[in-house]
C-alpha atoms as a PDB file:
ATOM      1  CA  UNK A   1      11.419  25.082  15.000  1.00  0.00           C
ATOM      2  CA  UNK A   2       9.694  21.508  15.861  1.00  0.00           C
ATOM      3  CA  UNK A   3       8.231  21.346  12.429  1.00  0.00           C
ATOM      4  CA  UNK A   4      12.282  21.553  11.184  1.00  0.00           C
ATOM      5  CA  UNK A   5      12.895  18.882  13.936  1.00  0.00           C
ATOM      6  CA  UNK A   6      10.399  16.630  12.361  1.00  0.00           C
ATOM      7  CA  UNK A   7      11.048  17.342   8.710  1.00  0.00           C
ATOM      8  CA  UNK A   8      14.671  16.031   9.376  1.00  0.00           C
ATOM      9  CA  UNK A   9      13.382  13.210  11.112  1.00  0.00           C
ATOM     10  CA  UNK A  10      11.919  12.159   8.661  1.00  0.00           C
ATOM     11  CA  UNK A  11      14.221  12.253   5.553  1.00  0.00           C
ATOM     12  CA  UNK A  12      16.225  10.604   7.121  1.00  0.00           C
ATOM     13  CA  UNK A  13      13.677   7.899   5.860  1.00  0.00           C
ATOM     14  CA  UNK A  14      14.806   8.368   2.437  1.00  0.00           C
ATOM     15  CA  UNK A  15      17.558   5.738   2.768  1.00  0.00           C
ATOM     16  CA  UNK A  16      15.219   3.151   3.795  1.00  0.00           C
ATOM     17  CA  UNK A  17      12.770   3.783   0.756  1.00  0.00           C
ATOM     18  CA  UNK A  18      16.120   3.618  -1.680  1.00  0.00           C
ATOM     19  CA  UNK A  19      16.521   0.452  -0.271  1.00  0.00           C
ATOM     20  CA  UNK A  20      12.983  -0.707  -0.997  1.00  0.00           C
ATOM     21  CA  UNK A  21      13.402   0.614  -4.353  1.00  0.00           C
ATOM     22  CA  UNK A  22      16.586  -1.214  -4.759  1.00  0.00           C
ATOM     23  CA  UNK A  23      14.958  -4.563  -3.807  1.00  0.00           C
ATOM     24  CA  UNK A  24      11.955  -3.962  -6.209  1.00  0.00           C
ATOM     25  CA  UNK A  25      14.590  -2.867  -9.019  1.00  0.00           C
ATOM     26  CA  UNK A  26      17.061  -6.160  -8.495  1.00  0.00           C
ATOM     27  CA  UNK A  27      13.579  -8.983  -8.299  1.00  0.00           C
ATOM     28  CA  UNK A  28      13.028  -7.627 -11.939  1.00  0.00           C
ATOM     29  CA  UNK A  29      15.948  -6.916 -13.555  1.00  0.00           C
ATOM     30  CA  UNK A  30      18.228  -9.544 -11.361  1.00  0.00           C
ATOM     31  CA  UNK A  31      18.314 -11.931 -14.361  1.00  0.00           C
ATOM     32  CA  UNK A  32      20.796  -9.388 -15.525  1.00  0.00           C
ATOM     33  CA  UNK A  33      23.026 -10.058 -13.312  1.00  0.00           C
ATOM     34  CA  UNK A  34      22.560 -13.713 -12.152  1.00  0.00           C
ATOM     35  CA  UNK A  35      21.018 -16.963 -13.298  1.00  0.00           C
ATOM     36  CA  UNK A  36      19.582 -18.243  -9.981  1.00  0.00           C
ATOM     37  CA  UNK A  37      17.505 -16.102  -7.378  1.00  0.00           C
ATOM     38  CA  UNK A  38      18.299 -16.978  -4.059  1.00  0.00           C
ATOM     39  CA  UNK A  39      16.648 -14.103  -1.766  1.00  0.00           C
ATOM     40  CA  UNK A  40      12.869 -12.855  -2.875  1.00  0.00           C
ATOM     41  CA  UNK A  41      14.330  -9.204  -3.462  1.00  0.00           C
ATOM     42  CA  UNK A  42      10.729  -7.923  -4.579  1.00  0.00           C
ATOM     43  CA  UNK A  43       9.046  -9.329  -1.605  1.00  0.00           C
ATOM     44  CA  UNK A  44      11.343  -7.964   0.844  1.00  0.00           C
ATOM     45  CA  UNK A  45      11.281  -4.091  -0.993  1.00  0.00           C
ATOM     46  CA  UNK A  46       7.149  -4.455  -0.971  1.00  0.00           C
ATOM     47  CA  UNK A  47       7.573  -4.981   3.105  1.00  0.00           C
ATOM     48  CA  UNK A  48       9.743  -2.190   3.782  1.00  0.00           C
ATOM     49  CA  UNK A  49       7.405   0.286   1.131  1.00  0.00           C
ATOM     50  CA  UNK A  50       4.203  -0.811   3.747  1.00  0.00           C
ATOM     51  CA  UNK A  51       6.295  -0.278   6.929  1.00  0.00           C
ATOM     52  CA  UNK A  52       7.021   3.090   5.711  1.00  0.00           C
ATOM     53  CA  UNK A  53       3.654   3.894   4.569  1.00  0.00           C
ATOM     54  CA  UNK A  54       2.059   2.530   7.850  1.00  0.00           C
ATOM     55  CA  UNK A  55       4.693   4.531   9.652  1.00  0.00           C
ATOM     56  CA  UNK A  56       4.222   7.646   7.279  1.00  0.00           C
ATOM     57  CA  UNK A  57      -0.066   7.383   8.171  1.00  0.00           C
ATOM     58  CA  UNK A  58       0.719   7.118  11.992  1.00  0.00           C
ATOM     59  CA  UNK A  59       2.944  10.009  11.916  1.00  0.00           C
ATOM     60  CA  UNK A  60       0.519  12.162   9.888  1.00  0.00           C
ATOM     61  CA  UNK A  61      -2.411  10.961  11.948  1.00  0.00           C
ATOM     62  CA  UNK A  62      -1.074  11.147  15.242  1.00  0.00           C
ATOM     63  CA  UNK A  63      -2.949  13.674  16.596  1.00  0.00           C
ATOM     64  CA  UNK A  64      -5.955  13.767  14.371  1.00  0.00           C
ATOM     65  CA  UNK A  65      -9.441  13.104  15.875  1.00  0.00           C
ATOM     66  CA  UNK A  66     -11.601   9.873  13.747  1.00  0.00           C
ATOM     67  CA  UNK A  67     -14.853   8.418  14.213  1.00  0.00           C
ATOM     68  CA  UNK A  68     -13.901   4.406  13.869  1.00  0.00           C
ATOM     69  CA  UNK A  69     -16.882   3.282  12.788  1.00  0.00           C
ATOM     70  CA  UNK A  70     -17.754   1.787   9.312  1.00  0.00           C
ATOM     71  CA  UNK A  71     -19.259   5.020   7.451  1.00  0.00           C
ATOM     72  CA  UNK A  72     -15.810   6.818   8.633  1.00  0.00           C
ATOM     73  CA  UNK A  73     -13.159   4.353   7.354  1.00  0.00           C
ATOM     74  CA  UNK A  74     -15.389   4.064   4.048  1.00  0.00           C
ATOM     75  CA  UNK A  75     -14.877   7.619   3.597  1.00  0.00           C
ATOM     76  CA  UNK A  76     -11.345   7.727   4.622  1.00  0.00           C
ATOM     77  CA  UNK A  77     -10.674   5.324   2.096  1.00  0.00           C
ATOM     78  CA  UNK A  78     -12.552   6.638  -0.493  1.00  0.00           C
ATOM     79  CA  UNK A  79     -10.872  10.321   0.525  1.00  0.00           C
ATOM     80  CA  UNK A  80      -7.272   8.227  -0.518  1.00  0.00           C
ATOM     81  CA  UNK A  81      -8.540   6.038  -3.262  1.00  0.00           C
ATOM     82  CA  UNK A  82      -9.900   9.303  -5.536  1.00  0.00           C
ATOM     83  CA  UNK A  83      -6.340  10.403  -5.938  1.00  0.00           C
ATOM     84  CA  UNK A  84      -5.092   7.130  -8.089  1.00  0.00           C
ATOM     85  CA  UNK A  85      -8.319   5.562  -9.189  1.00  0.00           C
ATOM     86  CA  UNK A  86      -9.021   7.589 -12.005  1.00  0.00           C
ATOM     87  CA  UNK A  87      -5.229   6.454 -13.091  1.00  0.00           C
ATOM     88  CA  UNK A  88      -5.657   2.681 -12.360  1.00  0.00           C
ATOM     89  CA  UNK A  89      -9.038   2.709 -14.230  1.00  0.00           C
ATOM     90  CA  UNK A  90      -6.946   4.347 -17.197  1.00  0.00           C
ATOM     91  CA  UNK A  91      -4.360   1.460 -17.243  1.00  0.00           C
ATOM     92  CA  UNK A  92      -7.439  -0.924 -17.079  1.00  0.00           C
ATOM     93  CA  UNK A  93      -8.879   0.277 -19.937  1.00  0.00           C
ATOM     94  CA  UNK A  94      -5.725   0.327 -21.891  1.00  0.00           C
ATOM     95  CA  UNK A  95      -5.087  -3.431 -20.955  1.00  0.00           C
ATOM     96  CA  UNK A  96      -8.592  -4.673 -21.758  1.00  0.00           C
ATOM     97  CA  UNK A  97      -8.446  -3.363 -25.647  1.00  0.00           C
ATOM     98  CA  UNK A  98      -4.747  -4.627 -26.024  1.00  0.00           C
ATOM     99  CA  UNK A  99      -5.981  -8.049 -25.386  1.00  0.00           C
ATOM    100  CA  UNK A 100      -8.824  -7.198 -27.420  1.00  0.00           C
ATOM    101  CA  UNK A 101      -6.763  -5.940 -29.998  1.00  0.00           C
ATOM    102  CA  UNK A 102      -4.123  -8.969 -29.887  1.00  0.00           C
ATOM    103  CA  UNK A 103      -7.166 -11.702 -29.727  1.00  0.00           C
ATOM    104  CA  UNK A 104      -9.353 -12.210 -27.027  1.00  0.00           C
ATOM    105  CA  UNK A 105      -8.416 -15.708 -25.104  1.00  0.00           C
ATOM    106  CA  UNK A 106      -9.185 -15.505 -21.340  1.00  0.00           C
ATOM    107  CA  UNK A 107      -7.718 -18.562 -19.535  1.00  0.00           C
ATOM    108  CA  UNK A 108     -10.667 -19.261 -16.895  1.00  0.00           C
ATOM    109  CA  UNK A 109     -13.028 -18.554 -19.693  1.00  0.00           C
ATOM    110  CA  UNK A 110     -16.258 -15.914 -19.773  1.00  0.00           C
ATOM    111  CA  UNK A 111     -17.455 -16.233 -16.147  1.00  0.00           C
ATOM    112  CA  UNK A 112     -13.493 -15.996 -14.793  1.00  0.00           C
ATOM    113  CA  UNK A 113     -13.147 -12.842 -17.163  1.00  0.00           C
ATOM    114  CA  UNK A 114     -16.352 -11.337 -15.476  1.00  0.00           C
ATOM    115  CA  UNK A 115     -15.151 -11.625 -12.083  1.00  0.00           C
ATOM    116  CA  UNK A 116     -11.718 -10.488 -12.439  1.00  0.00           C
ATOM    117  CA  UNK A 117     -13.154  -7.416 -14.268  1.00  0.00           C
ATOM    118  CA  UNK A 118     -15.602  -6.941 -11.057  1.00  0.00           C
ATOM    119  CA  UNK A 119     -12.591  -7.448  -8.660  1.00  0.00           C
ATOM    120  CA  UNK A 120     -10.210  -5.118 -10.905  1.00  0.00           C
ATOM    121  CA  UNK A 121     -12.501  -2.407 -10.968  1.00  0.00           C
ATOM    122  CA  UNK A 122     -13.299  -2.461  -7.593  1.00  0.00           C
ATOM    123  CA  UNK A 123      -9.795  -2.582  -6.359  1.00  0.00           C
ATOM    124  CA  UNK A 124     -10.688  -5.992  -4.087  1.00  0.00           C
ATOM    125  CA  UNK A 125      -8.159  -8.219  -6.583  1.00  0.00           C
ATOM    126  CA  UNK A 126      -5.476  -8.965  -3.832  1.00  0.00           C
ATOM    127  CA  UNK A 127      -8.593 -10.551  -1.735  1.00  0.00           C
ATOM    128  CA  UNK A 128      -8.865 -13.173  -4.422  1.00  0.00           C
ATOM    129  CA  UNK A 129      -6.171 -14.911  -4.791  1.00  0.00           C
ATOM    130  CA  UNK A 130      -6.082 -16.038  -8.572  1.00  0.00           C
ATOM    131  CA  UNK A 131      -7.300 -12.601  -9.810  1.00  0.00           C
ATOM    132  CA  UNK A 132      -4.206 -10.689  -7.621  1.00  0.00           C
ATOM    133  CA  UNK A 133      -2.452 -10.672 -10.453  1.00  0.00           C
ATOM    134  CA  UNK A 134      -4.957 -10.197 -13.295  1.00  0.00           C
ATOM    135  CA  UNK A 135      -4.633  -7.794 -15.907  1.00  0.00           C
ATOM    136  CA  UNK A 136      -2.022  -5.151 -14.692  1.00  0.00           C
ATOM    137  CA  UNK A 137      -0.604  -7.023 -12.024  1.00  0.00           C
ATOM    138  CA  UNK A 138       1.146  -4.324 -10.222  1.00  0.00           C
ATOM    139  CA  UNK A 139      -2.363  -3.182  -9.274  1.00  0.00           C
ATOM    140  CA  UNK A 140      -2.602  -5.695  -6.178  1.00  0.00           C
ATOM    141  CA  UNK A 141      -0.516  -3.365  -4.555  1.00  0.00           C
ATOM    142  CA  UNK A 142      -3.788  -0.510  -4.228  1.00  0.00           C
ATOM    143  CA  UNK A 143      -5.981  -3.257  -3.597  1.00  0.00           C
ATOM    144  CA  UNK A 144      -3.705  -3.880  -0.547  1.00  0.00           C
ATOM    145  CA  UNK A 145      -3.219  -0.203   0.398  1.00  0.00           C
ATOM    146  CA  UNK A 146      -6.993   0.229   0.056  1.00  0.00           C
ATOM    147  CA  UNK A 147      -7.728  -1.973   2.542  1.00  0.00           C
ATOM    148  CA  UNK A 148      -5.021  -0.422   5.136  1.00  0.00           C
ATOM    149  CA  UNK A 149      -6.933   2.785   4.308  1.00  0.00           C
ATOM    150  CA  UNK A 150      -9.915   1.590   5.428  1.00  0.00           C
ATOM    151  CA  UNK A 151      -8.498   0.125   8.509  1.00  0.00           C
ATOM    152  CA  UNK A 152      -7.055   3.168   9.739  1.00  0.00           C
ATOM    153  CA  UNK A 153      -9.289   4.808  11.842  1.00  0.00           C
ATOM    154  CA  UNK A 154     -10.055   1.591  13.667  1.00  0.00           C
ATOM    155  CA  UNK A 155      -6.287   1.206  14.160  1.00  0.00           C
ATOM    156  CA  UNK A 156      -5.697   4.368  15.379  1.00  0.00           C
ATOM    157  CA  UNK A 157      -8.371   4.405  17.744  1.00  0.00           C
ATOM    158  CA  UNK A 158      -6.982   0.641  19.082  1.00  0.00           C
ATOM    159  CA  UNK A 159      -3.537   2.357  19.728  1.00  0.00           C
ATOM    160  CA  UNK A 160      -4.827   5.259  21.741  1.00  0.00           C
ATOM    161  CA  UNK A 161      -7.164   3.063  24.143  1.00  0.00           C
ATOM    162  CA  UNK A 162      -4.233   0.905  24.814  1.00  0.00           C
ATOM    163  CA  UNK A 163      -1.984   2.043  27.961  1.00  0.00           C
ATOM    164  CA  UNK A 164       1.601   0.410  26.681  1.00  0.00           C
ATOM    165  CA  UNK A 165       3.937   3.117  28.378  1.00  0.00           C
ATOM    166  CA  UNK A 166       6.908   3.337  26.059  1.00  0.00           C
ATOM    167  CA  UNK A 167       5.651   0.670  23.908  1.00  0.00           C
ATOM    168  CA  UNK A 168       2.841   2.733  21.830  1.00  0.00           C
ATOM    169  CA  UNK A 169       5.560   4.921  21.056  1.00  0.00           C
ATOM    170  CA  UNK A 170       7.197   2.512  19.073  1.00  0.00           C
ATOM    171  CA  UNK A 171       4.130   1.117  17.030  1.00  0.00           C
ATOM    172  CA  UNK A 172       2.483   4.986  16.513  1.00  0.00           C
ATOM    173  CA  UNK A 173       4.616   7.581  16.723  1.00  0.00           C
ATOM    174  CA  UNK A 174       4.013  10.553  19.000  1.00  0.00           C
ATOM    175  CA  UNK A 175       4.317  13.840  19.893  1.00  0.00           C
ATOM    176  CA  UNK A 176       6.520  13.108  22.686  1.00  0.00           C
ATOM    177  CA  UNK A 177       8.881  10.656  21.635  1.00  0.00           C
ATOM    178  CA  UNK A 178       9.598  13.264  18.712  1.00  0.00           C
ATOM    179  CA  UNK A 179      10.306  15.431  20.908  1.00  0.00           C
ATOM    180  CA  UNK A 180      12.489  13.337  23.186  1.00  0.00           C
ATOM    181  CA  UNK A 181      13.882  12.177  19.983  1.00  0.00           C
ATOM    182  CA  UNK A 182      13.362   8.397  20.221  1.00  0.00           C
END
């Protein structure tokens, strides 16, 4: 019956990701409806997507055992990355013979072109920033979430050291306060 419970408890997160959507949707097709942007609509949908997905990883993780050193996270990561790289690298490849295709003019020239290829293809674009948006720009969005991957079992094992009382509840969700419902 608990895993019910929890299922509920957690559509119930479905209005929160329509919102994010909804942000996303208005930052790029706002100029539909209005001339001037006042409020950064994409910025704000981005936050709530990597509160829920931060949330989402605590919840699933809660109760799962990692080793938090480097060799672990790398392999975490790696476990997460294999299920969209193979797409990203697609989309890569797709960009790089359309500007082929449509001439070849890279604005920080040969050496820029190199590096931004290097950074693309190793998902590391959002560390740089005037490659975060190189190529398919969407993309600096994995480069973020790859990082949070690899962070993971170091976060998880700073939570659980720390003695907060109600507090840890709140930042990674536990067995008890599901029950309890809070």
């Amino acid at each position: 019956m608990r895993e019910f419970k929890d299922l509920q408890k957690l559509n119930s997160l479905q209005g929160l990701r329509f919102l994010g959507f909804l942000f996303i949707f208005l930052n790029h097709a706002g100029w539909l409806l209005w001339s001037n942007k006042y409020f950064d609509y994409g910025a704000r949908g981005v936050e709530i997507f990597f509160v829920l997905s931060g949330y989402l990883i605590a919840y699933n993780y809660r109760n799962a055992e990692f080793d938090y050193d480097l060799r672990s996270s790398f392999l975490y990561m790696l476990s997460k990355a294999k299920k969209f790289y193979f797409l990203h690298l697609l989309t890569f490849l797709i960009i790089l013979f359309h500007m082929e295709r449509h001439g070849f003019n890279y604005p920080s020239g040969l050496s820029g072109f190199i590096r931004d290829v290097f950074l693309n293809i190793m998902l590391l674009k959002s560390w740089y920033d005037p490659a975060k948006f190189t190529f398919n720009g969407v993309t600096w969005f994995l480069s973020c979430i790859l990082f949070i991957y690899l962070c993971v079992p170091f976060i998880i094992h700073f939570f659980r050291c720390k003695k907060w009382g109600g507090y840890s509840s709140i930042l990674i969700p536990n067995t008890l306060a599901l029950e309890n419902g809070i």
